[in-house]
C-alpha atoms as a PDB file:
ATOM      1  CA  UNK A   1     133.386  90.713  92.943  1.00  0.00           C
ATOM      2  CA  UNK A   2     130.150  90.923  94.674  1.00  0.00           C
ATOM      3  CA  UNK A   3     127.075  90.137  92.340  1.00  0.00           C
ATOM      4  CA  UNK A   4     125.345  93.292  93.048  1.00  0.00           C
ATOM      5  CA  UNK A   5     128.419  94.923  91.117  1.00  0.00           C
ATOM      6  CA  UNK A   6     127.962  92.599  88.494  1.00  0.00           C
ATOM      7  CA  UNK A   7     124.356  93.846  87.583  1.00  0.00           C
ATOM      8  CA  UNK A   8     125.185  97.307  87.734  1.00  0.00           C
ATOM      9  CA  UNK A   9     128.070  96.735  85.447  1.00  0.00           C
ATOM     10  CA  UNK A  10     125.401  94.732  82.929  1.00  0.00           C
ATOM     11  CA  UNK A  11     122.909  97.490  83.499  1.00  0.00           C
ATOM     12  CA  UNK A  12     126.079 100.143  82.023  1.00  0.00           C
ATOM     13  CA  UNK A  13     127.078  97.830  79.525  1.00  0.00           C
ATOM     14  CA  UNK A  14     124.640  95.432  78.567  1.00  0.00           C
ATOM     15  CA  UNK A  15     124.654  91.751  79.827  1.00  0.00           C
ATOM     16  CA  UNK A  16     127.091  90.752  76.519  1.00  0.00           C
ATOM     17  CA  UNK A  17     129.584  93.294  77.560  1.00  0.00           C
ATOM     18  CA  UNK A  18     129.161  92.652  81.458  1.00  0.00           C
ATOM     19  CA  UNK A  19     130.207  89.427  80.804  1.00  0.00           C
ATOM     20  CA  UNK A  20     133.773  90.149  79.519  1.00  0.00           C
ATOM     21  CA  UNK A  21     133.472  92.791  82.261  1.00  0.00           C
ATOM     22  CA  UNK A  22     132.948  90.314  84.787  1.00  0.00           C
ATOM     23  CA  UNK A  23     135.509  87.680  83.296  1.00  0.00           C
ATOM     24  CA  UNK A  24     138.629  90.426  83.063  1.00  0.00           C
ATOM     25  CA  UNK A  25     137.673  91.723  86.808  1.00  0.00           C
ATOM     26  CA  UNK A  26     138.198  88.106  88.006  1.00  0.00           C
ATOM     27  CA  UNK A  27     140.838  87.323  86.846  1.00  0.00           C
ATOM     28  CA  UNK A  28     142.848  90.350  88.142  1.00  0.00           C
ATOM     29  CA  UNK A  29     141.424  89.035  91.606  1.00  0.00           C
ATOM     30  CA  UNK A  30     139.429  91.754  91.158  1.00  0.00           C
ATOM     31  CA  UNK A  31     120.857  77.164 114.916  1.00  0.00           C
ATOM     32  CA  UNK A  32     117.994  79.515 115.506  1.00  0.00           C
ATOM     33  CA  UNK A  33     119.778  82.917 115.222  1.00  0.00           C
ATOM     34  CA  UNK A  34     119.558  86.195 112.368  1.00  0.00           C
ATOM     35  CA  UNK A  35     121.736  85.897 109.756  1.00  0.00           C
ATOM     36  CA  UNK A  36     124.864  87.447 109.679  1.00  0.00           C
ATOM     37  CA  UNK A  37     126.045  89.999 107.546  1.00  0.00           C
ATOM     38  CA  UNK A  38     128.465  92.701 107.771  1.00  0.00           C
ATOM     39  CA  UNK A  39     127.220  96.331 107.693  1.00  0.00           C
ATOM     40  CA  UNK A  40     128.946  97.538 104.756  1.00  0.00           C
ATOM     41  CA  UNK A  41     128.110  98.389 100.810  1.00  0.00           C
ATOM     42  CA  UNK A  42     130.162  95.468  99.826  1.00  0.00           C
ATOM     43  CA  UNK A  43     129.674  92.722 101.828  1.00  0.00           C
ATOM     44  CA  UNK A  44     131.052  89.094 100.823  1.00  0.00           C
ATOM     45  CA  UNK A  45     129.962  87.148  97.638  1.00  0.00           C
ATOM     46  CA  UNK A  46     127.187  85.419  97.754  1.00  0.00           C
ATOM     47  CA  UNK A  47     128.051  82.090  97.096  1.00  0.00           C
ATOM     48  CA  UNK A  48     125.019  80.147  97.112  1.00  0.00           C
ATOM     49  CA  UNK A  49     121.272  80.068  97.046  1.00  0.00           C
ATOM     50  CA  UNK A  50     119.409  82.137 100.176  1.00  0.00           C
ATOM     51  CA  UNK A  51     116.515  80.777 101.849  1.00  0.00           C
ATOM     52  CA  UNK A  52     113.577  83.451 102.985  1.00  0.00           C
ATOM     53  CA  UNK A  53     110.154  83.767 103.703  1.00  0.00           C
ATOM     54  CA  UNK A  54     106.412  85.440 103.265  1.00  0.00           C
ATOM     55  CA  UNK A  55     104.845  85.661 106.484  1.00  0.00           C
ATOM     56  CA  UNK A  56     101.698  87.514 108.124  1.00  0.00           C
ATOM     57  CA  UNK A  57     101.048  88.236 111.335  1.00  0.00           C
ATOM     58  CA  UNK A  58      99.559  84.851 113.191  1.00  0.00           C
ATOM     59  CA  UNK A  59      98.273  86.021 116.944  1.00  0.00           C
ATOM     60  CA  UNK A  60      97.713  82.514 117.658  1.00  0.00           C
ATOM     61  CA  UNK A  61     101.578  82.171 117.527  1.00  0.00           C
ATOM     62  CA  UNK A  62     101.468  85.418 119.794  1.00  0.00           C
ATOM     63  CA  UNK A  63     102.112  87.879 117.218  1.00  0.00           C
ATOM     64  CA  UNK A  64     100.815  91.273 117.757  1.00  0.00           C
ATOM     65  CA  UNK A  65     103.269  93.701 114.667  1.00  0.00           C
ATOM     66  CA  UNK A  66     105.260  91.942 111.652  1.00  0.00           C
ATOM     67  CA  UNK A  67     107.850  92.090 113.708  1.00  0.00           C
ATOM     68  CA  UNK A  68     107.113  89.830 115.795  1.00  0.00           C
ATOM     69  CA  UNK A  69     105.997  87.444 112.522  1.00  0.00           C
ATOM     70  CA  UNK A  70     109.158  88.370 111.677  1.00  0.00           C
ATOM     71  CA  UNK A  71     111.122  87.206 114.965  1.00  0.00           C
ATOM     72  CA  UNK A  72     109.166  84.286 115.117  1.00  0.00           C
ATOM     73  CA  UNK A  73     110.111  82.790 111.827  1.00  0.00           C
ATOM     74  CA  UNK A  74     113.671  83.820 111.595  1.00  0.00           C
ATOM     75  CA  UNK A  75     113.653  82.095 115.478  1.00  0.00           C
ATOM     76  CA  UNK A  76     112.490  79.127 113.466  1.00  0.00           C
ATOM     77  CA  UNK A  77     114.474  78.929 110.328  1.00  0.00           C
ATOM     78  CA  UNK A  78     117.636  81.654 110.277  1.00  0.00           C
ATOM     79  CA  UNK A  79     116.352  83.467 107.420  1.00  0.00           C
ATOM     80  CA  UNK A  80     118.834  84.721 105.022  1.00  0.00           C
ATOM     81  CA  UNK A  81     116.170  86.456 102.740  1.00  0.00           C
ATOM     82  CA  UNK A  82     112.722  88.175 103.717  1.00  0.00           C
ATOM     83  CA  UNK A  83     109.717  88.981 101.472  1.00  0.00           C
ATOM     84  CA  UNK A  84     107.750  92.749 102.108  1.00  0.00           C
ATOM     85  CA  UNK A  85     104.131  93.320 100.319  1.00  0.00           C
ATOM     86  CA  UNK A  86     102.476  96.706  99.626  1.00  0.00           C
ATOM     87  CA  UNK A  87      99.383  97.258  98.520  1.00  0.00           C
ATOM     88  CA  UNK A  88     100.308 100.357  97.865  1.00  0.00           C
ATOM     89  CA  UNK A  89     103.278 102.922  97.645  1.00  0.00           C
ATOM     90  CA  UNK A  90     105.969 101.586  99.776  1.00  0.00           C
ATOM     91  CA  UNK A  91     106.521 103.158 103.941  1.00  0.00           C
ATOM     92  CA  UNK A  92     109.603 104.877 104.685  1.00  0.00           C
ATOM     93  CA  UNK A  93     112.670 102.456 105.559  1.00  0.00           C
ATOM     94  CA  UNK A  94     112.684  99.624 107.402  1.00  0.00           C
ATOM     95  CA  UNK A  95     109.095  99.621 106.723  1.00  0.00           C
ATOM     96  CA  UNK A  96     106.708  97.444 108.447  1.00  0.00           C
ATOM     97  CA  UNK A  97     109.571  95.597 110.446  1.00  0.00           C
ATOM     98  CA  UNK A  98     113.196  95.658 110.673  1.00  0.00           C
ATOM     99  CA  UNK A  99     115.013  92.546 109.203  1.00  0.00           C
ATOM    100  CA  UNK A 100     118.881  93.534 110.179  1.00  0.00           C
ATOM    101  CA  UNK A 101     120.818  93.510 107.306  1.00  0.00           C
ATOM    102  CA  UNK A 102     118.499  90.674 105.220  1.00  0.00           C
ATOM    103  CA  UNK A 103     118.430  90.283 101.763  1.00  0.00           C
ATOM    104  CA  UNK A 104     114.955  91.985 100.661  1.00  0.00           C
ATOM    105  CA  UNK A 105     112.379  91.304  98.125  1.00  0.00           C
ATOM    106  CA  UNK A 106     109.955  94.526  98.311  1.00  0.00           C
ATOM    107  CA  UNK A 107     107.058  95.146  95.928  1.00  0.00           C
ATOM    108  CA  UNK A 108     104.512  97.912  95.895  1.00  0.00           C
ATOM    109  CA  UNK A 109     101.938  99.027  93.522  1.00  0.00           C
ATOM    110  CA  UNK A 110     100.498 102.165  91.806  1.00  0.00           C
ATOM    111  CA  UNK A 111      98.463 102.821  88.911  1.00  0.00           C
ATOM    112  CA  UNK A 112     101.197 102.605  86.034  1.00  0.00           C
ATOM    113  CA  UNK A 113      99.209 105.742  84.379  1.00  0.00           C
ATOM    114  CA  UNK A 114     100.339 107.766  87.618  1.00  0.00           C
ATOM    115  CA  UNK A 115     104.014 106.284  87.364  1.00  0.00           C
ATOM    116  CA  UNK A 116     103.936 107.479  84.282  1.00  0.00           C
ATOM    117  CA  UNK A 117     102.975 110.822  84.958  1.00  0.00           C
ATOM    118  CA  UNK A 118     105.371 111.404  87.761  1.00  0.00           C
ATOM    119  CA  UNK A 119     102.476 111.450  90.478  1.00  0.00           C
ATOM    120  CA  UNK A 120     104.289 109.821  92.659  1.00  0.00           C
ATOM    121  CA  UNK A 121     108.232 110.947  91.874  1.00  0.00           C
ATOM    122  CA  UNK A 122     109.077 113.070  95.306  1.00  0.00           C
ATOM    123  CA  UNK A 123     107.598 109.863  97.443  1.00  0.00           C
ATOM    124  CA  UNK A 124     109.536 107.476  95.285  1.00  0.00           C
ATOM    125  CA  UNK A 125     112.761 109.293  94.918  1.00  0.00           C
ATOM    126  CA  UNK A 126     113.023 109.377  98.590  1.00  0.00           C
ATOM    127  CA  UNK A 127     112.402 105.913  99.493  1.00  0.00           C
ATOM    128  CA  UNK A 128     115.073 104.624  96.918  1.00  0.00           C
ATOM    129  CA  UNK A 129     117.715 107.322  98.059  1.00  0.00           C
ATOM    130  CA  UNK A 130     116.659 105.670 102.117  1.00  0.00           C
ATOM    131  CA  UNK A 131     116.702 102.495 100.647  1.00  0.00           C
ATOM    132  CA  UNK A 132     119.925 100.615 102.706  1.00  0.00           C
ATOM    133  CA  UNK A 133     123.326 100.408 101.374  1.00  0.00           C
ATOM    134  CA  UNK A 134     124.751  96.996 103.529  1.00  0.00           C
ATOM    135  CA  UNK A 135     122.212  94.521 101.942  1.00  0.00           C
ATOM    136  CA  UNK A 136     120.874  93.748  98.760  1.00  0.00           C
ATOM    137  CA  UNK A 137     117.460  95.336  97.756  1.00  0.00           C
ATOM    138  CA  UNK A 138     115.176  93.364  95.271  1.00  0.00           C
ATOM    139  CA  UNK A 139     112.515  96.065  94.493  1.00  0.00           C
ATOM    140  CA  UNK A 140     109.657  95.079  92.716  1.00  0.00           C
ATOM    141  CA  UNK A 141     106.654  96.854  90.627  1.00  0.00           C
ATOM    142  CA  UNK A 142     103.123  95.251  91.290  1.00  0.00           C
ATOM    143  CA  UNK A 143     104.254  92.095  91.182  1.00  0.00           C
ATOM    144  CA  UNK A 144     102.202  89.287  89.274  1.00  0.00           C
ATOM    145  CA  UNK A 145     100.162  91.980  87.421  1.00  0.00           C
ATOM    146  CA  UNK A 146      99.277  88.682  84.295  1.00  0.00           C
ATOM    147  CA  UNK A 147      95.547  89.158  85.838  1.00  0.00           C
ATOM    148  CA  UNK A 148      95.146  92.960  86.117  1.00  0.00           C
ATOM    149  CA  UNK A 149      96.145  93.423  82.608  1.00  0.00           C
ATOM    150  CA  UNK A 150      93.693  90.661  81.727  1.00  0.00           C
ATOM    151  CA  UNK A 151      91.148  92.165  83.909  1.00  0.00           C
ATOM    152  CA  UNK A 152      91.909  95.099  81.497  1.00  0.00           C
ATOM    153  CA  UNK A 153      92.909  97.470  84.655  1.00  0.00           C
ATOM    154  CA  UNK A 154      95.874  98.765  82.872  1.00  0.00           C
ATOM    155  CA  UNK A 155      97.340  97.784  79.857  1.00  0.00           C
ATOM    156  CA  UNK A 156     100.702  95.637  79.364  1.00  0.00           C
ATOM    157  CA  UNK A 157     102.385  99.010  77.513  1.00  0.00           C
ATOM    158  CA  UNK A 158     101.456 101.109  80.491  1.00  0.00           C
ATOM    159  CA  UNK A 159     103.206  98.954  82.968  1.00  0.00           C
ATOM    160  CA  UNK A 160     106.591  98.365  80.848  1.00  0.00           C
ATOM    161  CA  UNK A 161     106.452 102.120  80.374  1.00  0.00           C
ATOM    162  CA  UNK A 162     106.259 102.510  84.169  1.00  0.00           C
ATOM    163  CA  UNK A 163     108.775 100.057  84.775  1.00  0.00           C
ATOM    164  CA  UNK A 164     111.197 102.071  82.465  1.00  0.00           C
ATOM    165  CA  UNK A 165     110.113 105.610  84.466  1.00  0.00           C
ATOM    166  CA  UNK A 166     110.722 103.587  88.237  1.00  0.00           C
ATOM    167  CA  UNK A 167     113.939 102.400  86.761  1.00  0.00           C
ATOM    168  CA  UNK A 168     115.236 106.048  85.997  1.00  0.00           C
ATOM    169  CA  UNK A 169     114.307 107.245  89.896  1.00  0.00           C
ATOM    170  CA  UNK A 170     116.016 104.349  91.465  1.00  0.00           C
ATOM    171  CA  UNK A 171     118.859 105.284  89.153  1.00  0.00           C
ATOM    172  CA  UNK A 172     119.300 109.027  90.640  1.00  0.00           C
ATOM    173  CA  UNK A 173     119.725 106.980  94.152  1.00  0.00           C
ATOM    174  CA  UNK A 174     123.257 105.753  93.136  1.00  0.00           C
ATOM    175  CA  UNK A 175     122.597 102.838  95.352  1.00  0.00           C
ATOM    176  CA  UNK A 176     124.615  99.295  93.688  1.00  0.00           C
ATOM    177  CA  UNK A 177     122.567  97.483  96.101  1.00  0.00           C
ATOM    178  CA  UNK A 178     119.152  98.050  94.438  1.00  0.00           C
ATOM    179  CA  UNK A 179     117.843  95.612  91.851  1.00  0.00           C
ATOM    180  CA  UNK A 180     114.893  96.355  89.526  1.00  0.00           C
ATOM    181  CA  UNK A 181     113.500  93.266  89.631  1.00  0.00           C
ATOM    182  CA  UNK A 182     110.371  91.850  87.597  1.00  0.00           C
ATOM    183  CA  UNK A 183     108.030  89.290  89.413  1.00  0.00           C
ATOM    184  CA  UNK A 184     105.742  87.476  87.041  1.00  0.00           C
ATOM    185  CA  UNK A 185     103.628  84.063  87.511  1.00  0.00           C
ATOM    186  CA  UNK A 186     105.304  80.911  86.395  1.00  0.00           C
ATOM    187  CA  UNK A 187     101.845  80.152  85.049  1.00  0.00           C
ATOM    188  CA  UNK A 188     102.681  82.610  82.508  1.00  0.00           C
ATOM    189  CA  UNK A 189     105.191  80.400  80.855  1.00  0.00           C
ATOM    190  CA  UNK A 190     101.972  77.523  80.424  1.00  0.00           C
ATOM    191  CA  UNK A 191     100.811  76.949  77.078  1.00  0.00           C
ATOM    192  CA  UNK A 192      97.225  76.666  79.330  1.00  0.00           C
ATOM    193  CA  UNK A 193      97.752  80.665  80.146  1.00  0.00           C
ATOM    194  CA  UNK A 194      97.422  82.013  76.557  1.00  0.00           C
ATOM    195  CA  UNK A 195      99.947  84.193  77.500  1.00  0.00           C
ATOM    196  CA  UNK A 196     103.180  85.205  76.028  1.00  0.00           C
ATOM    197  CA  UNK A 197     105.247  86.430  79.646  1.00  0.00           C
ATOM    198  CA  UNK A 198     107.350  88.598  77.230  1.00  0.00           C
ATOM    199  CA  UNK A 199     104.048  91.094  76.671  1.00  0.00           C
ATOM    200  CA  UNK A 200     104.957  92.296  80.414  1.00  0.00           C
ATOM    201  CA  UNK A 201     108.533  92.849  80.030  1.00  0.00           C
ATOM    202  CA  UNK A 202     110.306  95.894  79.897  1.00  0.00           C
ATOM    203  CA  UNK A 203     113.406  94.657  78.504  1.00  0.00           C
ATOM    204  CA  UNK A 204     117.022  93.662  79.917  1.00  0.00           C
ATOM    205  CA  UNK A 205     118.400  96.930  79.678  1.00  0.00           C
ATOM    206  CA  UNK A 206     115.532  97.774  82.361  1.00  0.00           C
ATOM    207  CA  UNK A 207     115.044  94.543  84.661  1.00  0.00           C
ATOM    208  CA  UNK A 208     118.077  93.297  86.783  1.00  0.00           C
ATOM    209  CA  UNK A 209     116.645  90.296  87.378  1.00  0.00           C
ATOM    210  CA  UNK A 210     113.651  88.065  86.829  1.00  0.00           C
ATOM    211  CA  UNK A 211     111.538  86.045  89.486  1.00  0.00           C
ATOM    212  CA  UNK A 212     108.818  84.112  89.389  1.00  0.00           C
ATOM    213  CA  UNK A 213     106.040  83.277  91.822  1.00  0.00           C
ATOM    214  CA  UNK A 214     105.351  79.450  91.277  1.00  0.00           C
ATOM    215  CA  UNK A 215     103.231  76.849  93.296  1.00  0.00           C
ATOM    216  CA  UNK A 216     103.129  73.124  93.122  1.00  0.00           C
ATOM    217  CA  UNK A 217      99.138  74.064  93.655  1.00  0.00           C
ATOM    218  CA  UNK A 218      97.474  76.974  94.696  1.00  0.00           C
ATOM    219  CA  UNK A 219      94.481  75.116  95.937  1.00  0.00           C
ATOM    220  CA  UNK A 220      94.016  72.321  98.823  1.00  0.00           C
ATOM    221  CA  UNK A 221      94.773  68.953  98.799  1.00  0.00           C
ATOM    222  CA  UNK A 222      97.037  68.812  95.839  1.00  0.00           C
ATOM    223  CA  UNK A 223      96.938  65.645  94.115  1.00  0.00           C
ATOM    224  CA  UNK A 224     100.751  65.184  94.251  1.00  0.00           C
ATOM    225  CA  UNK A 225     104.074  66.699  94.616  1.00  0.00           C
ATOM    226  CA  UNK A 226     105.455  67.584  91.265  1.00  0.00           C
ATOM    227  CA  UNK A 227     108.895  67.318  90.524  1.00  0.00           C
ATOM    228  CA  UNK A 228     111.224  71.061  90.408  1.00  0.00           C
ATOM    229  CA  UNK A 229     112.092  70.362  87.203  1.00  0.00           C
ATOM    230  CA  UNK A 230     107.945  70.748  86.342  1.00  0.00           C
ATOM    231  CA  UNK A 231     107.517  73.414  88.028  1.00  0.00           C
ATOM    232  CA  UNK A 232     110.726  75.627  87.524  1.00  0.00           C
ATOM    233  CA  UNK A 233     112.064  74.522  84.147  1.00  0.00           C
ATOM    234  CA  UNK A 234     110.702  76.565  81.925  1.00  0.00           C
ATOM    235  CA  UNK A 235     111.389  79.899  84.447  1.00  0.00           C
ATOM    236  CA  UNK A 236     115.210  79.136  83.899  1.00  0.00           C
ATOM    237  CA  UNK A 237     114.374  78.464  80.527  1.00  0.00           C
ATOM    238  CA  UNK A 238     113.147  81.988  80.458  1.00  0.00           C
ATOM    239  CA  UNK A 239     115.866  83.674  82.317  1.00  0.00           C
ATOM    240  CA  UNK A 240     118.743  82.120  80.187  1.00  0.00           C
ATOM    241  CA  UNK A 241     116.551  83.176  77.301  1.00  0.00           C
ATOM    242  CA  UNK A 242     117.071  87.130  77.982  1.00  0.00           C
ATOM    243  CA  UNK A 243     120.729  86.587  80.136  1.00  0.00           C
ATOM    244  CA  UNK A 244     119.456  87.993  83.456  1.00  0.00           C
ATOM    245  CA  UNK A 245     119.700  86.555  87.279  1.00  0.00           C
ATOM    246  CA  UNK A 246     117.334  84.010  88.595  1.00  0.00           C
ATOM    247  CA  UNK A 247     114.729  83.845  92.126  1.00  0.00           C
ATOM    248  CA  UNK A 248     111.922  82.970  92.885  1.00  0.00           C
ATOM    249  CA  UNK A 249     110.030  85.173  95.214  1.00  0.00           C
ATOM    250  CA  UNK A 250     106.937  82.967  96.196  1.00  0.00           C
ATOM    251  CA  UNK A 251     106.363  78.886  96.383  1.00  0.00           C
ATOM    252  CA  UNK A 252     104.657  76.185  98.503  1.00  0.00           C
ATOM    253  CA  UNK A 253     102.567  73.812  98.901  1.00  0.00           C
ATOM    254  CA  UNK A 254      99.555  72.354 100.928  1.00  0.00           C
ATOM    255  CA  UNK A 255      99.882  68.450 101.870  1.00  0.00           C
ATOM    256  CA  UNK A 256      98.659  66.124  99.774  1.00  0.00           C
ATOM    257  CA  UNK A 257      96.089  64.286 101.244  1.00  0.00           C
ATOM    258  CA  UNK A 258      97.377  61.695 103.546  1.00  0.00           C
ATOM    259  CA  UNK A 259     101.045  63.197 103.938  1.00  0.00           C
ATOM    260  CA  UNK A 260     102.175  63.186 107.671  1.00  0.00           C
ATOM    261  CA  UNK A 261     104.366  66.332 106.181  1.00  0.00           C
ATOM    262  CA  UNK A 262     106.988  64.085 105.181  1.00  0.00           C
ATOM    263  CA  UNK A 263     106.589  63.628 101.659  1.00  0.00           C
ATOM    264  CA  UNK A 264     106.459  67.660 101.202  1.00  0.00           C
ATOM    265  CA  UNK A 265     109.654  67.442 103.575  1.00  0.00           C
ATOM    266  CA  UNK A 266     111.225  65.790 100.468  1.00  0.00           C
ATOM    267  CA  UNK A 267     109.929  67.984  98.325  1.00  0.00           C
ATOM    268  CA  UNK A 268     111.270  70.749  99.605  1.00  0.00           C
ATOM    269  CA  UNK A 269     114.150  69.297  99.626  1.00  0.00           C
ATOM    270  CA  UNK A 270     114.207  68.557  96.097  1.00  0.00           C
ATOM    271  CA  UNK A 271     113.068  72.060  95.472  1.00  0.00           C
ATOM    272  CA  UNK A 272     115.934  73.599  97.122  1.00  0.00           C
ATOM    273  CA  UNK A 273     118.407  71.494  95.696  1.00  0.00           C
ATOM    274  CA  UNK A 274     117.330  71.845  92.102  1.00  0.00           C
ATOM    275  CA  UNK A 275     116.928  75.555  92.597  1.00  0.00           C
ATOM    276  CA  UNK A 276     120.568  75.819  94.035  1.00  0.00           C
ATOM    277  CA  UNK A 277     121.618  73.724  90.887  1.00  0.00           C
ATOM    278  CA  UNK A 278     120.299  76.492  88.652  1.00  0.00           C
ATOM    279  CA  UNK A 279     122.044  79.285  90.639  1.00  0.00           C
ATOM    280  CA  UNK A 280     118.470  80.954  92.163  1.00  0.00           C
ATOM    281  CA  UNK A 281     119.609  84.035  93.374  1.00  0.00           C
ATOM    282  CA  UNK A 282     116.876  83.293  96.614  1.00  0.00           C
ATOM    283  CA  UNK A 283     113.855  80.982  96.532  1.00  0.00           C
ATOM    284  CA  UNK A 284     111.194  82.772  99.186  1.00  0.00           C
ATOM    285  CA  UNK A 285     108.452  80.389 100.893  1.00  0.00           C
ATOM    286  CA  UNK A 286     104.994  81.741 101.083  1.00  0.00           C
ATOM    287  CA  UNK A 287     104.391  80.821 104.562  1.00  0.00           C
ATOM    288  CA  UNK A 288     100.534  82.099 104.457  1.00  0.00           C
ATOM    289  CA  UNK A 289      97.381  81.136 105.337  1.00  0.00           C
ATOM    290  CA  UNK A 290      95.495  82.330 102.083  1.00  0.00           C
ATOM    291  CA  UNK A 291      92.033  80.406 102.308  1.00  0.00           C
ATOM    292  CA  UNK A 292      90.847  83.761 102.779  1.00  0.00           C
ATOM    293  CA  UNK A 293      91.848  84.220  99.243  1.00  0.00           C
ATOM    294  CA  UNK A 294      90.731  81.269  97.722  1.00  0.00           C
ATOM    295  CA  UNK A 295      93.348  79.397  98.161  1.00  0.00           C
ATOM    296  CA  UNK A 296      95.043  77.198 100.490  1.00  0.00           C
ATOM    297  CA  UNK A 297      97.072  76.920 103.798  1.00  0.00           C
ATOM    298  CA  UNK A 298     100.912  76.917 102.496  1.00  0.00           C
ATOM    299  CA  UNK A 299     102.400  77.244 105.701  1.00  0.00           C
ATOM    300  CA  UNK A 300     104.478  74.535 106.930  1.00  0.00           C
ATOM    301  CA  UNK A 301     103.407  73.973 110.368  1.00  0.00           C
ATOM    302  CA  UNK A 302     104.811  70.223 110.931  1.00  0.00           C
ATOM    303  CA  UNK A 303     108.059  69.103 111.930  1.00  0.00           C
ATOM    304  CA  UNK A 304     109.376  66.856 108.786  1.00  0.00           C
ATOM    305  CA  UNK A 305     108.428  69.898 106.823  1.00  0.00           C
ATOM    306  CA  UNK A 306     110.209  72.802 109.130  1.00  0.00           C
ATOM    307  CA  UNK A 307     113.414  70.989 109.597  1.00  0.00           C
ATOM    308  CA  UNK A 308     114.019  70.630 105.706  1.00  0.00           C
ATOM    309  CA  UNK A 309     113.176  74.236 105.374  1.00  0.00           C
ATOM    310  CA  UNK A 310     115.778  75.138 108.470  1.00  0.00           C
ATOM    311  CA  UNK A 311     118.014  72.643 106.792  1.00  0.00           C
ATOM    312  CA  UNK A 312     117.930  74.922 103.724  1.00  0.00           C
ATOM    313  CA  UNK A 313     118.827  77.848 105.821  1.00  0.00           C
ATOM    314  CA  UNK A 314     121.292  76.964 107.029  1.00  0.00           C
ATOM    315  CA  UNK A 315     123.137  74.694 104.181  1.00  0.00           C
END
């Protein structure tokens, strides 16, 4: 029973009932290259943790579309997941590149008051019903939006109400593969935030599943690595709290200062394994360049640090 089938059945029946659900179906038996994945609505279980990516386009690495960011690091790692920003409403499938038949974390943002209003049904109706049917589809609503509400943008009850009104236009898709899925800040769950994460959720019956965008340090030179368990406990806290799925859609690191790129090499390691140990549905790298930003470099551009990323991949 492929775990797509298993959140529709919780989104029908509640996660209590999906449970039983789940249990009875089982037991009536109910290097360098893309990933591969068979074109059809139900492909194989997924059995473990996928590995994917943020990206940008880098023309010093001769990259001239996202697609050719997009060649370039699935050349380098084997991607099994990919991560797609919009700053806006979403493009018209496959969007700004074409990933095969990836896994795919998508996010795109409007002003929840014209969710709410239906401004933007006939665009949105569409791309869900030409949303793909032979991969799984983690779509997203303005991911990370802890600041805008604090910036006083929009209000926390305008965005769970526009969650609720996406959540009914994905629905009229009939498409198992699509996942409402709710990205929030794993600084959220810091007592140092002042926030409660639970202001900006819309509720299991709504969300599929719940990732989190978490950083060992979002600025440079970080004065250590800290350990997964830090950084990610409290997000599976979290999840087991309200019984839904598990991912985390953005991490990384810069190098600590004096690091050859072999102590975040064992970081990553440890990341990946503890995140597989906690049944992450797919744990995305933000390999970005976002000084710019105010931030750091995350990308992993030496060796140590590349093969324990590939090594992921490909495990």
């Amino acid at each position: 029973m492929t775990h797509h089938v298993v959140r529709s059945t919780r989104r029908r029946l509640g996660y209590a009932g999906a449970v039983v659900a789940t249990a009875g179906l089982l037991a009536t038996g109910s290097t360098f290259a893309f990933a591969d994945t068979p074109d059809t609505q139900e492909s194989a279980p997924q059995s473990t943790t996928l590995c994917g990516a943020s990206f940008l386009i880098e023309p010093e690495y001769g990259d001239k579309t996202y697609q050719d960011a997009f060649n370039r690091l699935d050349k380098a790692y084997g991607l099994e997941s990919v991560r797609v920003f919009y700053s806006g409403l979403p493009k018209d499938w496959p969007g700004r590149f074409d990933s095969g038949a990836l896994t795919t974390t998508v996010s795109f943002k409007a002003a929840p008051r014209d969710i709410i209003a239906g401004k933007h049904d006939a665009l949105l109706k569409k791309w869900f019903a030409g949303a793909p049917t032979d991969r799984d589809i983690y779509w997203s609503y303005y991911h990370e939006p802890e600041d805008n509400i604090a910036k006083g943008e929009f209000t926390a009850a305008d965005y769970r109400a526009a969650w609720k009104h996406l959540v009914t236009l994905a629905d009229t898709a009939d498409n198992p593969r699509l996942s409402a899925t709710l990205i929030l800040m794993g600084w959220s769950l810091e007592p140092g935030s002042g926030r409660d994460w639970k202001d900006y959720f819309p509720g299991s019956d709504v969300i599929d599943v719940l990732a989190w965008d978490t950083y060992n340090d979002i600025h440079a030179d970080p004065d250590s690595y800290l350990s997964p368990e830090e950084l990610f406990g409290k997000s599976v806290a979290a999840n087991k709290e309200v019984g839904l799925p598990f991912a985390i859609a953005e991490t990384g690191s810069d190098l600590v200062p004096g690091d050859d790129g072999s102590g975040r090499a064992a970081w990553i390691t440890e990341v990946a394994d503890y995140l597989t140990d906690n049944d992450a549905l797919w744990v995305q790298y933000f390999d970005v360049d976002f000084t710019d930003h105010g931030f750091t470099d995350f990308r992993i551009r030496d060796a140590a640090g590349q093969a324990a990323w590939r090594d992921f991949c490909s495990s």
